[in-house]
N, C-alpha and C. Protein backbone atom coordinates (compact mmCIF):
# COMPACT_ATOMS: atom_id res chain seq x y z
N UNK A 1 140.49 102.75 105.53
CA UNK A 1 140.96 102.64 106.91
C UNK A 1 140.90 101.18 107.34
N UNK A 2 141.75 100.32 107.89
CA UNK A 2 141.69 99.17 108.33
C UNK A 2 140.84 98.69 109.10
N UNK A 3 140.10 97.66 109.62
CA UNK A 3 139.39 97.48 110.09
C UNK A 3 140.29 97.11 111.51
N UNK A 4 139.09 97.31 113.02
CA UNK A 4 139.73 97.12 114.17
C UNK A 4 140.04 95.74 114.35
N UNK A 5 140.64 95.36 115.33
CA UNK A 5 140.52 93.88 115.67
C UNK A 5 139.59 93.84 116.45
N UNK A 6 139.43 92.22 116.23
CA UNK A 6 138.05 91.43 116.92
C UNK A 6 138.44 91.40 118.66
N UNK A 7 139.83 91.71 118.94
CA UNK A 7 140.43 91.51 120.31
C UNK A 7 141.21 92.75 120.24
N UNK A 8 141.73 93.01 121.64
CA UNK A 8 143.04 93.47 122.22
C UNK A 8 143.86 93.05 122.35
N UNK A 9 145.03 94.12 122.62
CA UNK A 9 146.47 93.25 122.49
C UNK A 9 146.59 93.43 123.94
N UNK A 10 146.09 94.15 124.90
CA UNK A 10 145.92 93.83 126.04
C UNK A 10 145.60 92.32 126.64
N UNK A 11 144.20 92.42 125.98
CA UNK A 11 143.39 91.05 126.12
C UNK A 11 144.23 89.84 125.61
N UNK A 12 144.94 89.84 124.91
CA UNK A 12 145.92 88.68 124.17
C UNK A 12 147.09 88.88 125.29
N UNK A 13 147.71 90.19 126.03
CA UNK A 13 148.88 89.63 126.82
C UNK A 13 148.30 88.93 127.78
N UNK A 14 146.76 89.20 128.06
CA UNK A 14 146.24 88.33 129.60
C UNK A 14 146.03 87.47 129.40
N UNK A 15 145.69 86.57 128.22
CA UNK A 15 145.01 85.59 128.11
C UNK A 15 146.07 84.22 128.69
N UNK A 16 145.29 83.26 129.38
CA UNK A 16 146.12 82.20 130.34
C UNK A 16 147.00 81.08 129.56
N UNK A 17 148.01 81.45 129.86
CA UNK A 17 148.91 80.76 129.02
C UNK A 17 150.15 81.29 127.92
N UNK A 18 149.60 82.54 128.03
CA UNK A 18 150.26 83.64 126.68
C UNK A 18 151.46 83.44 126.79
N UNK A 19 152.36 83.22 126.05
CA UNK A 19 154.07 84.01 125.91
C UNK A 19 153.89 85.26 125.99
N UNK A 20 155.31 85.58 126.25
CA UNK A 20 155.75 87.47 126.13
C UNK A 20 155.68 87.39 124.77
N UNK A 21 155.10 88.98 123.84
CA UNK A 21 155.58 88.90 122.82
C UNK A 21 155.50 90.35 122.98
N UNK A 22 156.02 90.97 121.61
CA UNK A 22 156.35 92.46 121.48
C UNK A 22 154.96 92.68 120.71
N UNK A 23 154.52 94.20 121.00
CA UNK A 23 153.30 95.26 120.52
C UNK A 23 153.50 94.43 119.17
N UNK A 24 154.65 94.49 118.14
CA UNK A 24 154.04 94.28 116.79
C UNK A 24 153.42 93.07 116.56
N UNK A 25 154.50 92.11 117.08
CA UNK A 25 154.16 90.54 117.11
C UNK A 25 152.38 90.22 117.61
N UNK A 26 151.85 90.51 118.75
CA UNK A 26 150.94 90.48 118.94
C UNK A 26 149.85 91.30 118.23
N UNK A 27 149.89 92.36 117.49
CA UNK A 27 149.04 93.02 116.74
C UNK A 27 148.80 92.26 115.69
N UNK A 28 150.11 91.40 114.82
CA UNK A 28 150.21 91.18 113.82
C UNK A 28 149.06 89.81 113.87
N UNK A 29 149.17 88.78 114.97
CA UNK A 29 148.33 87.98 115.07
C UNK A 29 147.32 88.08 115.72
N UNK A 30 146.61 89.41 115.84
CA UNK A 30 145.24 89.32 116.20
C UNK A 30 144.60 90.15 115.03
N UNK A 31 145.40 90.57 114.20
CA UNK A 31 145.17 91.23 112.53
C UNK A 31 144.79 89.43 111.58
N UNK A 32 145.49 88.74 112.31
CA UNK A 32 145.67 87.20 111.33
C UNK A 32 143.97 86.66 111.70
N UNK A 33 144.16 86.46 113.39
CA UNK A 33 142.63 86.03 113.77
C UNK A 33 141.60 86.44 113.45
N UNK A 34 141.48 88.16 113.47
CA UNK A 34 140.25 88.57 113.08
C UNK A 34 139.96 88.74 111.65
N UNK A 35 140.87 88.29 110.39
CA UNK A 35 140.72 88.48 109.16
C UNK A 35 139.80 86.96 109.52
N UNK A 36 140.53 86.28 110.10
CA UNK A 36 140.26 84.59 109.83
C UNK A 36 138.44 84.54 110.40
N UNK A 37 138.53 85.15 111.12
CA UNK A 37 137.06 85.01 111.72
C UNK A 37 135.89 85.75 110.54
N UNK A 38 136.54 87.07 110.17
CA UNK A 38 135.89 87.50 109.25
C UNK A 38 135.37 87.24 107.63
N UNK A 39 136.78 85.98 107.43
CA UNK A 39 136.24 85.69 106.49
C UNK A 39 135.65 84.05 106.12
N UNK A 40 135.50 83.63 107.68
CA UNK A 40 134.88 82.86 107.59
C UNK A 40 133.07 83.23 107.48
N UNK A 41 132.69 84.09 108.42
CA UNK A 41 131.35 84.73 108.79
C UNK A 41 131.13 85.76 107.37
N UNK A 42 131.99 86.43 106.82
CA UNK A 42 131.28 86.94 105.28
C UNK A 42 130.72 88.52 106.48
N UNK A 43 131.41 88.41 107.81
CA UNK A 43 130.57 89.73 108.04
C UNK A 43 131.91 90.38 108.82
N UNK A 44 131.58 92.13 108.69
CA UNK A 44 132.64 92.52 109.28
C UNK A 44 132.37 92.73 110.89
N UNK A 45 131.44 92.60 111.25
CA UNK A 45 131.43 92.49 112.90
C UNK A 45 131.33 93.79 113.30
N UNK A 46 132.62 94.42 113.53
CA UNK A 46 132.74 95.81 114.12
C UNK A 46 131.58 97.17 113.42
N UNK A 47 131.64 97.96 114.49
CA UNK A 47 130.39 98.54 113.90
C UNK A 47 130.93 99.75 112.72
N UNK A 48 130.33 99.96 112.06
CA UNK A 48 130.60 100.31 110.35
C UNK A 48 129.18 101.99 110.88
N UNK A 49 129.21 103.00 110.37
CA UNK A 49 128.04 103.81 110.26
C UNK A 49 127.92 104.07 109.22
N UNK A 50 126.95 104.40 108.59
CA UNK A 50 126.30 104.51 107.51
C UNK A 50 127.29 104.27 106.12
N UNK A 51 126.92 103.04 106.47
CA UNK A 51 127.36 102.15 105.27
C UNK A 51 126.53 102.22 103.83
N UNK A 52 127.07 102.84 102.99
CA UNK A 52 125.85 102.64 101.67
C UNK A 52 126.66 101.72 100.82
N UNK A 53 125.31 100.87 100.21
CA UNK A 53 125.22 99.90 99.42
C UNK A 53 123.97 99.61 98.50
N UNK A 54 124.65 99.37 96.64
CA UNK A 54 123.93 99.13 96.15
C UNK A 54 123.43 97.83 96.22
N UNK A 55 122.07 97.47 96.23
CA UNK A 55 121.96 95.55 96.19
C UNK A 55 121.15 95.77 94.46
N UNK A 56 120.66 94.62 94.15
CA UNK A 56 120.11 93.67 93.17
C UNK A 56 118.58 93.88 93.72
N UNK A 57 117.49 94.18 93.41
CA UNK A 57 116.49 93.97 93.60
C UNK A 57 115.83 93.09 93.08
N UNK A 58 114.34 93.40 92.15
CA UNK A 58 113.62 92.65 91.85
C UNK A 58 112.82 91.40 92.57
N UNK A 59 112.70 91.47 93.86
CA UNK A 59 112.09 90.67 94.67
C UNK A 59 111.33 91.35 95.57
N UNK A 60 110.71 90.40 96.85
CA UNK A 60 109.43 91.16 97.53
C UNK A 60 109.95 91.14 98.71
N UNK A 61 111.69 90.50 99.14
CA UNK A 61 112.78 90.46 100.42
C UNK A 61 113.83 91.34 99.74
N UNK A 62 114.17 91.51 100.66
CA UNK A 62 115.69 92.54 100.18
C UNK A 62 116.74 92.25 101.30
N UNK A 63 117.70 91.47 101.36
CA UNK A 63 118.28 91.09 102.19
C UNK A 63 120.00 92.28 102.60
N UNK A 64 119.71 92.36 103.22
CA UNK A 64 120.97 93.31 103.58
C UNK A 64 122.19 92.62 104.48
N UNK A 65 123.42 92.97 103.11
CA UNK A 65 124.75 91.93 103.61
C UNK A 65 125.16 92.19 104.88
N UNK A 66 125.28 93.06 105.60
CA UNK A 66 125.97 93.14 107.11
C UNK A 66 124.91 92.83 107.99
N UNK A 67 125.39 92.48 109.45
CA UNK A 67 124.86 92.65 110.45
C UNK A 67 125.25 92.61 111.39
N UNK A 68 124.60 93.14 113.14
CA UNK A 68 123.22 93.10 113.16
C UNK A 68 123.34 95.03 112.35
N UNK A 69 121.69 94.90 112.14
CA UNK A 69 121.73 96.34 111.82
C UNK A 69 121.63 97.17 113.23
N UNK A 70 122.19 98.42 112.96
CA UNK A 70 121.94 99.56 113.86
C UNK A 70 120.96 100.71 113.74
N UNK A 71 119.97 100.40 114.12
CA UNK A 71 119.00 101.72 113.70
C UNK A 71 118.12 102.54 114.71
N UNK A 72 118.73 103.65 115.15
CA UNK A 72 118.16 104.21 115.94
C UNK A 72 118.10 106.16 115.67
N UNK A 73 118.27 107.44 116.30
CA UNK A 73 118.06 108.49 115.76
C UNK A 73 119.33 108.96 115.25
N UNK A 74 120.38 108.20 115.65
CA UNK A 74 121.52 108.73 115.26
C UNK A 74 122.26 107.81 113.83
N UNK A 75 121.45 107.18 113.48
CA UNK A 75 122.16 105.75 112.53
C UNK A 75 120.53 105.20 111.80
N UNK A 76 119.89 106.13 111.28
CA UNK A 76 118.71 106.05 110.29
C UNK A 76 118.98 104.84 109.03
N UNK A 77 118.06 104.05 109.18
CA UNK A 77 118.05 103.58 107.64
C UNK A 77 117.38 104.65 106.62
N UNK A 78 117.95 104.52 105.23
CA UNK A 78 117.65 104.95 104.40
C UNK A 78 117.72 104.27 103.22
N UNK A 79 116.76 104.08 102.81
CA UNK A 79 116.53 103.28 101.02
C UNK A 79 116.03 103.85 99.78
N UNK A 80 116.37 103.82 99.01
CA UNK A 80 115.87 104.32 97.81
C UNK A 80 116.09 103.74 96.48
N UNK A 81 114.64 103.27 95.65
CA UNK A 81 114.73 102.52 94.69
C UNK A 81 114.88 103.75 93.32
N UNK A 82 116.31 102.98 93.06
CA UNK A 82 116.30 103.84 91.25
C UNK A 82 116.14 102.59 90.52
N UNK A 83 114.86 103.65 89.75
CA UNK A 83 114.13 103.08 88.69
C UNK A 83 115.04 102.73 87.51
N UNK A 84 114.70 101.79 86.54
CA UNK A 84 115.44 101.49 85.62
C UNK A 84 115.72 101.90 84.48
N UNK A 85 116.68 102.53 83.54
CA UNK A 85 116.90 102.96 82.55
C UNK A 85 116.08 104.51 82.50
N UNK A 86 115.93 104.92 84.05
CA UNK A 86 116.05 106.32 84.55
C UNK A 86 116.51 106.88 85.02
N UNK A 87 117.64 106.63 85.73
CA UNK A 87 118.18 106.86 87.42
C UNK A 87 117.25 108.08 88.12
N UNK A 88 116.22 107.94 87.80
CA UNK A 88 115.45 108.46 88.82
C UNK A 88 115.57 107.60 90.46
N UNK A 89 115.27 108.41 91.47
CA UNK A 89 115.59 107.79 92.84
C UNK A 89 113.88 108.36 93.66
N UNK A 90 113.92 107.05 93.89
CA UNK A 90 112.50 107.10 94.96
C UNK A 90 112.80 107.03 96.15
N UNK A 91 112.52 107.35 97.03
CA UNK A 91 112.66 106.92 98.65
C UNK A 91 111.79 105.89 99.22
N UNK A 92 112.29 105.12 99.80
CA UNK A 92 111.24 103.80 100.42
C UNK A 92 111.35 104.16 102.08
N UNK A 93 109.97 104.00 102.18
CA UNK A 93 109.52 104.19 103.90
C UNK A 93 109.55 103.59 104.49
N UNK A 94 110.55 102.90 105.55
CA UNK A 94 110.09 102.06 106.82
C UNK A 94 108.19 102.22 107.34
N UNK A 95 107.92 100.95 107.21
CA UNK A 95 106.02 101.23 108.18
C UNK A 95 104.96 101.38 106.80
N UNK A 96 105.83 101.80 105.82
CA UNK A 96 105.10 102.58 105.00
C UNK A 96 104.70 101.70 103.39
N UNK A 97 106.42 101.73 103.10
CA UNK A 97 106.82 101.00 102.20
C UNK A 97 106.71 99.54 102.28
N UNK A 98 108.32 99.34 103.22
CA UNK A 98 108.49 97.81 103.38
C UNK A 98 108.51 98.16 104.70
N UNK A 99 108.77 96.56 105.46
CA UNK A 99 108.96 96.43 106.56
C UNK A 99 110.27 95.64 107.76
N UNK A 100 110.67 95.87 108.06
CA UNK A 100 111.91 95.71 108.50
C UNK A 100 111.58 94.39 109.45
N UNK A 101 112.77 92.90 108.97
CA UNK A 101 112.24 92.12 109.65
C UNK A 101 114.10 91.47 109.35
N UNK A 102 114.03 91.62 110.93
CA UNK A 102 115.78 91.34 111.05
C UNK A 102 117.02 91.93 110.44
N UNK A 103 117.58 91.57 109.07
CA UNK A 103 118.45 91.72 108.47
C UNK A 103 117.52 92.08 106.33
N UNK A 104 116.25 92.24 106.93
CA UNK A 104 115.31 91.64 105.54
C UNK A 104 114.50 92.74 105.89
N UNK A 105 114.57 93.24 104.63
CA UNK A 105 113.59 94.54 104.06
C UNK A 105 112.24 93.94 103.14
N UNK A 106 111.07 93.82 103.59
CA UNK A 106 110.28 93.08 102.92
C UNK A 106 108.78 93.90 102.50
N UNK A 107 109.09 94.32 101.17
CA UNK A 107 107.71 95.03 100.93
C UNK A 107 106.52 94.30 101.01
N UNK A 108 105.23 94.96 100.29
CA UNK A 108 103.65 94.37 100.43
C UNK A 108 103.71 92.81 99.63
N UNK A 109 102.86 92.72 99.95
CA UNK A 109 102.30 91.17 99.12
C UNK A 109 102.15 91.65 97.70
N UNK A 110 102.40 90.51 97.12
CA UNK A 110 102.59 90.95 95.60
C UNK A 110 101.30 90.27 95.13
N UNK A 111 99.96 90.54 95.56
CA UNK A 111 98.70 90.37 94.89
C UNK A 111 98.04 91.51 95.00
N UNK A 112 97.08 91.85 93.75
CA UNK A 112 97.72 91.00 92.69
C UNK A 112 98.82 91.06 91.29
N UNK A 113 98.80 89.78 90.60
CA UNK A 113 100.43 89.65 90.99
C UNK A 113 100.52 90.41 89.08
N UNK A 114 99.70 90.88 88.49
CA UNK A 114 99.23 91.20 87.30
C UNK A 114 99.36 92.77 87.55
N UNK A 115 98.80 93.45 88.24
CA UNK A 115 99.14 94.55 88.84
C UNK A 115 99.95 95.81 88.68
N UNK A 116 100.24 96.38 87.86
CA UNK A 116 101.34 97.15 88.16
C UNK A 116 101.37 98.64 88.43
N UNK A 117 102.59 98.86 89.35
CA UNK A 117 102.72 100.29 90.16
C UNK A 117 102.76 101.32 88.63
N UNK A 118 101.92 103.32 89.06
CA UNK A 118 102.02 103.62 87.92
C UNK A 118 103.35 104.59 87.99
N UNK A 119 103.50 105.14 87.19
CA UNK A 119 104.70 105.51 86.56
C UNK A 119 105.40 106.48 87.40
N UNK A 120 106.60 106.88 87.97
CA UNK A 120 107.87 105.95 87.38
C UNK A 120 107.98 104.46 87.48
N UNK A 121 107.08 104.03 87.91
CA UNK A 121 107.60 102.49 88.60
C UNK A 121 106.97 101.82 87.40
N UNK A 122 107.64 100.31 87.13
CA UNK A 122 107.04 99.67 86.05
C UNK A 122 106.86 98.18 86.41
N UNK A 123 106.67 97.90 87.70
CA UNK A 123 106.51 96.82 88.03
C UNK A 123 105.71 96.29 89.05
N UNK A 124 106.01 94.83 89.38
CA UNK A 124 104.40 94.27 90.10
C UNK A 124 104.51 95.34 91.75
N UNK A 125 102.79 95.46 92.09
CA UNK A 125 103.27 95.57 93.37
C UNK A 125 103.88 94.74 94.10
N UNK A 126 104.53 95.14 95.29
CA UNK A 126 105.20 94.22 96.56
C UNK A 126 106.77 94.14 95.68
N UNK A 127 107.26 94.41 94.84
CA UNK A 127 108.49 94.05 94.47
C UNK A 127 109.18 95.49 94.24
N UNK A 128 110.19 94.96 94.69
CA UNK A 128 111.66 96.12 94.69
C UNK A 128 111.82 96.07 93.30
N UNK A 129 112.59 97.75 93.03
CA UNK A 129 113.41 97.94 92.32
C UNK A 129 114.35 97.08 91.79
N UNK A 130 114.82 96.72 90.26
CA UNK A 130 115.98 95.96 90.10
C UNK A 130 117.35 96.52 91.10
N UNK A 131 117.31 97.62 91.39
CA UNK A 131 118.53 98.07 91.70
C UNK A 131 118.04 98.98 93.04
N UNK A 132 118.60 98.72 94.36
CA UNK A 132 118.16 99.69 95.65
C UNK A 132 119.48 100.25 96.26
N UNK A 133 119.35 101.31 97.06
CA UNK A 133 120.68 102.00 97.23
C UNK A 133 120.11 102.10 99.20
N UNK A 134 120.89 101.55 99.55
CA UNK A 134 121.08 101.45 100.82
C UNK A 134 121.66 101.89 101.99
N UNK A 135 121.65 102.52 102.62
CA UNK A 135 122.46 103.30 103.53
C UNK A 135 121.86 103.16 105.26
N UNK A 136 123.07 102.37 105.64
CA UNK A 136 122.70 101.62 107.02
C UNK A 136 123.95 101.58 107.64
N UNK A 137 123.59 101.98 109.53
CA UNK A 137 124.74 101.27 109.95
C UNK A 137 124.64 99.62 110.77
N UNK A 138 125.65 98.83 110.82
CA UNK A 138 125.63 98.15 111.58
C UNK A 138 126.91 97.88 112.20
N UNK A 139 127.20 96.17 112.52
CA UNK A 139 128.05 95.62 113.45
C UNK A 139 127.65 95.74 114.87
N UNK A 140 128.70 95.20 115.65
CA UNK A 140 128.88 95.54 117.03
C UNK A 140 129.48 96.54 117.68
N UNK A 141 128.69 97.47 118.34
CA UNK A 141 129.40 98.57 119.28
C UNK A 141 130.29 97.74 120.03
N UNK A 142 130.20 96.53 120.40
CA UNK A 142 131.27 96.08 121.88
C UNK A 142 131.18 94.58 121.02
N UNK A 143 132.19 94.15 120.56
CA UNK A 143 132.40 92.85 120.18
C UNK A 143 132.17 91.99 121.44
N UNK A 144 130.79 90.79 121.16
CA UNK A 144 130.96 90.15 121.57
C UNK A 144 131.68 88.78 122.72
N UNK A 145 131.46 88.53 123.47
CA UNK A 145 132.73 87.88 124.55
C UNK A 145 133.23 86.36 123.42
N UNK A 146 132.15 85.70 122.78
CA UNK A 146 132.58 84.86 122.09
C UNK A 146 133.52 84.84 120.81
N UNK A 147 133.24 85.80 120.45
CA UNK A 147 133.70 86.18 119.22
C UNK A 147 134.96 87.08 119.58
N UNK A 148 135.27 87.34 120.92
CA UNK A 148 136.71 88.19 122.07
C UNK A 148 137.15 86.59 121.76
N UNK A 149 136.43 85.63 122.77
CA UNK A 149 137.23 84.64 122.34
C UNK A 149 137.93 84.01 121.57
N UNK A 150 137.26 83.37 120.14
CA UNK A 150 137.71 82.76 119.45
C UNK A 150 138.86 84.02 118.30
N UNK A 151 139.29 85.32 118.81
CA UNK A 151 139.69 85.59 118.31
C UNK A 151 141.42 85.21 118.75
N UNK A 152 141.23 84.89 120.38
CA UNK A 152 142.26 85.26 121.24
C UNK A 152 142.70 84.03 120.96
N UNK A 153 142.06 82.84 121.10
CA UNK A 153 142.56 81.80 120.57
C UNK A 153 143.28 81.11 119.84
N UNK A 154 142.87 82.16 118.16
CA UNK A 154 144.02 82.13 117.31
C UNK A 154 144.79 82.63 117.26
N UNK A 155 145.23 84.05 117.78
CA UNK A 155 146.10 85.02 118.37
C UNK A 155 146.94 83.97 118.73
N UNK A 156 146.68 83.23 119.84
CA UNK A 156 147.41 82.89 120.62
C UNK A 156 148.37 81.75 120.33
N UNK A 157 147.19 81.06 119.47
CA UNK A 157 147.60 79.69 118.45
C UNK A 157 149.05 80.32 117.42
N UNK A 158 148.87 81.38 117.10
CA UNK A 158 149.69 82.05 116.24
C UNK A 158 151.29 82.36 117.22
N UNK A 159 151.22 83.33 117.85
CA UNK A 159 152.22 83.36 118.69
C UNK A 159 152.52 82.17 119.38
N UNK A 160 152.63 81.26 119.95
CA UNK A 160 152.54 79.68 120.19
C UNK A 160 153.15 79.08 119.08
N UNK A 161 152.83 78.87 118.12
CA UNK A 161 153.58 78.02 116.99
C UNK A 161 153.59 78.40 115.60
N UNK A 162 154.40 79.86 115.60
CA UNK A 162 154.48 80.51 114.37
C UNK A 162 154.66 79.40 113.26
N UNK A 163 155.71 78.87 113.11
CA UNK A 163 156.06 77.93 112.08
C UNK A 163 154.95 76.76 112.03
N UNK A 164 154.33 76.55 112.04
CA UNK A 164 152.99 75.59 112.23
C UNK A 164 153.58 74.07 112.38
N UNK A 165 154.35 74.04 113.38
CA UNK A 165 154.95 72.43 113.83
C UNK A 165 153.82 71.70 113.91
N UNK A 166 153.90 70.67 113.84
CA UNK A 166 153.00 69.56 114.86
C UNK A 166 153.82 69.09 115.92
N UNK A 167 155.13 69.41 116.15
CA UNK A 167 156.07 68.74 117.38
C UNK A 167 157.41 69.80 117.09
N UNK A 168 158.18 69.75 117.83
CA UNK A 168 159.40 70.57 118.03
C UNK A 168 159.86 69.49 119.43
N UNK A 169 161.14 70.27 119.30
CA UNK A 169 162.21 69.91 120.41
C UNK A 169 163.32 70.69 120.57
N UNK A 170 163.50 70.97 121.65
CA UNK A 170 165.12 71.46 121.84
C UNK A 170 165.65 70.69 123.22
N UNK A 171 167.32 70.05 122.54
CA UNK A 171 167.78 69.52 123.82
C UNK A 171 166.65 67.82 124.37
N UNK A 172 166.87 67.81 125.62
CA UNK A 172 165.96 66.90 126.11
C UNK A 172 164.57 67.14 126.12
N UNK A 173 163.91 68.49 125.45
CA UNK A 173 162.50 68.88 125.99
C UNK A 173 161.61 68.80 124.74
N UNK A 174 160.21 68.03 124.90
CA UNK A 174 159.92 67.41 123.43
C UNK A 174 158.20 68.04 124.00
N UNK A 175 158.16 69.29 122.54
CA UNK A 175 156.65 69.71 122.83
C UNK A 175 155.89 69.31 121.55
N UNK A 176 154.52 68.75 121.85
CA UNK A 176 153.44 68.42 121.01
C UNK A 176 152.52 69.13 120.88
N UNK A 177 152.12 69.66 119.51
CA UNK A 177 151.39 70.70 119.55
C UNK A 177 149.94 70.16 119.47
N UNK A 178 148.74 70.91 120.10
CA UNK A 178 147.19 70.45 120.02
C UNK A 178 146.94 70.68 118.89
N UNK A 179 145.97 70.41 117.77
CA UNK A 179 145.32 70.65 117.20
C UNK A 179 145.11 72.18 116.96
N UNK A 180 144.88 72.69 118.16
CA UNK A 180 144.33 74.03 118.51
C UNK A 180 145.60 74.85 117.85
N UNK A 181 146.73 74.98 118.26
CA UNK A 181 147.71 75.24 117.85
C UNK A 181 148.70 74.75 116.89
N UNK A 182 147.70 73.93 115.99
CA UNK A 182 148.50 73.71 114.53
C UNK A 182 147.97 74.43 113.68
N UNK A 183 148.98 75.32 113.40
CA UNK A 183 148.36 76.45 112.14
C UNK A 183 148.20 77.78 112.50
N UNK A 184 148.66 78.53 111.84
CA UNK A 184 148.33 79.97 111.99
C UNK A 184 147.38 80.53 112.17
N UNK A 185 146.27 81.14 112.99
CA UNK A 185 144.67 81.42 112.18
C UNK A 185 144.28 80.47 111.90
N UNK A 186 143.89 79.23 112.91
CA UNK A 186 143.27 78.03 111.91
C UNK A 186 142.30 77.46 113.15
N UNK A 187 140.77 77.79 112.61
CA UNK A 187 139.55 77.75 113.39
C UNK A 187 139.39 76.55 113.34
N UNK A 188 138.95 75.86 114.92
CA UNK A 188 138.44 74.38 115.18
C UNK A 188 137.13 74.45 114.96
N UNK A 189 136.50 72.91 115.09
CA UNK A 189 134.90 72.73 115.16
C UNK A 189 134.82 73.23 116.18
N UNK A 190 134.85 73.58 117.12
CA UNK A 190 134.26 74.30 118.35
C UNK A 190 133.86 75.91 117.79
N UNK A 191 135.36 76.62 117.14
CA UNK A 191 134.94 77.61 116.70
C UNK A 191 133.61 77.86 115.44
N UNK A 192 133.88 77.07 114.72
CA UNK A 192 133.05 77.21 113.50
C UNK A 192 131.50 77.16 113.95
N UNK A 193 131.39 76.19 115.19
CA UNK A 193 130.02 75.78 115.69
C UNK A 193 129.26 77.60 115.97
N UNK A 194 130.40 78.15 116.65
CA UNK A 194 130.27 78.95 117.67
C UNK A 194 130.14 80.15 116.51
N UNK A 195 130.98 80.15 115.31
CA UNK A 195 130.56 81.17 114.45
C UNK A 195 129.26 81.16 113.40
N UNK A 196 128.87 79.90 113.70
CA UNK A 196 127.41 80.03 112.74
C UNK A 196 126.75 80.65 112.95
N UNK A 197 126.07 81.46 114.75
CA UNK A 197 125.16 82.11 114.39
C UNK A 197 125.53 83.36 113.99
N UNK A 198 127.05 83.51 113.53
CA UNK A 198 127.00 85.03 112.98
C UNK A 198 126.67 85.35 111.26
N UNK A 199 126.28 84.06 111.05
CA UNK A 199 126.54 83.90 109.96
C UNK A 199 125.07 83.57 109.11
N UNK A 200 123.86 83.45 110.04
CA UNK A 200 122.79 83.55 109.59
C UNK A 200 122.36 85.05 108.84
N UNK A 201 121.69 84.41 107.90
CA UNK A 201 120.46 85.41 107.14
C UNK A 201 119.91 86.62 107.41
N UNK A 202 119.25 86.20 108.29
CA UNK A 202 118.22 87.04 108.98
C UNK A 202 118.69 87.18 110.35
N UNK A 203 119.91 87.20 110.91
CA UNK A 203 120.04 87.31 112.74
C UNK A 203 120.15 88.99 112.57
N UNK A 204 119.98 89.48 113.92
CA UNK A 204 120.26 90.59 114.59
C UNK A 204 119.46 92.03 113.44
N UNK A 205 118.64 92.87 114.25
CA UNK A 205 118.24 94.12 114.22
C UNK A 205 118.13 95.17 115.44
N UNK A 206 118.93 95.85 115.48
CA UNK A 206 119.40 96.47 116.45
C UNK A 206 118.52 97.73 116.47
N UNK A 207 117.66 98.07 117.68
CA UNK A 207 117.29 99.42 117.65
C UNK A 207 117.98 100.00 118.80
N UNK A 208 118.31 101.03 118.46
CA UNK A 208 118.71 101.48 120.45
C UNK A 208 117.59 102.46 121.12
N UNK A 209 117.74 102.06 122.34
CA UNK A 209 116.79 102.84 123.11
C UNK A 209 117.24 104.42 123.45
């Protein structure tokens, strides 16, 4: 199923300054913006439910690719380490197991570090499974106003100067295009500033009340 946009096509006819354009035209470039945003940030934003994913273990962090997470009674984390060259499946406990710290699943201290869990498990304490199976939701229930923004921006940049001029003319009337509007989908330092913090490590853990 496609993913939503980061904006409306509402929100793109209001935005100050807009041309008229038709339902497709404007869908098509807020499909352009929010790929562009998305694949600058490595995250899909919109909220996703129970997303499962295998990761890579073998460490005492377990970092989980989306965010923020969503975890509350309706959108449970669930983890479970399969053991190696068993596919046996263990369940790991929030409180219990590891401990949930942002976007980072972080079991016990690994002392000492000689130690090892007994069987099925064959390794130090405090360390994950080579292989963990993950099942989480996240994203944003309500996209962000900044991230509304910089989507509308390129939207807009897009409809504005499809052909990616730096200047045009017709007749006596001679338009120069900004920066902002050179290029299809094409994020300024303002934006990029503005997309770093989506793009941290460890940001956002969402519980709901």
């Amino acid at each position: 199923m496609p993913l939503p946009y980061l904006a409306t096509v509402d929100d793109l006819m209001a935005y100050p300054g807009q041309k008229p354009a038709s339902d497709a035209e404007a869908q098509l470039a807020l499909r352009i913006a929010s790929g562009a945003i998305r694949n600058r940030t490595k995250q899909i934003l919109s909220f996703v439910a129970a997303d499962t994913v295998t990761l890579n273990g073998g460490q005492r962090v377990l970092t989980l690719p989306q965010r923020p997470l969503v975890v509350d009674d309706d959108n449970p984390l669930t983890v479970v380490e399969i053991v190696d060259g068993t596919g046996l499946e263990i369940p790991a406990v929030e409180g219990r197991d590891f401990v949930r710290k942002g976007s980072e699943l972080h079991r016990g201290e690994t002392w000492p570090a000689s130690r090892l869990l007994g069987w099925p498990h064959r390794q130090r304490i405090g360390i994950w499974a080579d292989l963990v199976m993950v099942t989480y939701s996240h994203g944003f229930l309500e996209i962000p106003d900044d991230l509304v923004g910089i989507c509308l921006d390129l939207a807009a940049a897009t409809l504005a100067n499809p052909n990616r001029l730096r200047s045009e003319s017709a007749g006596a009337t001679s338009v120069t295009h900004t920066v902002e509007t050179f290029g299809t989908g094409s994020l300024t330092s303002d934006h990029e500033a503005l997309l770093k913090a989506y793009m941290r490590s460890t940001s956002w853990s969402v519980t709901q009340s």
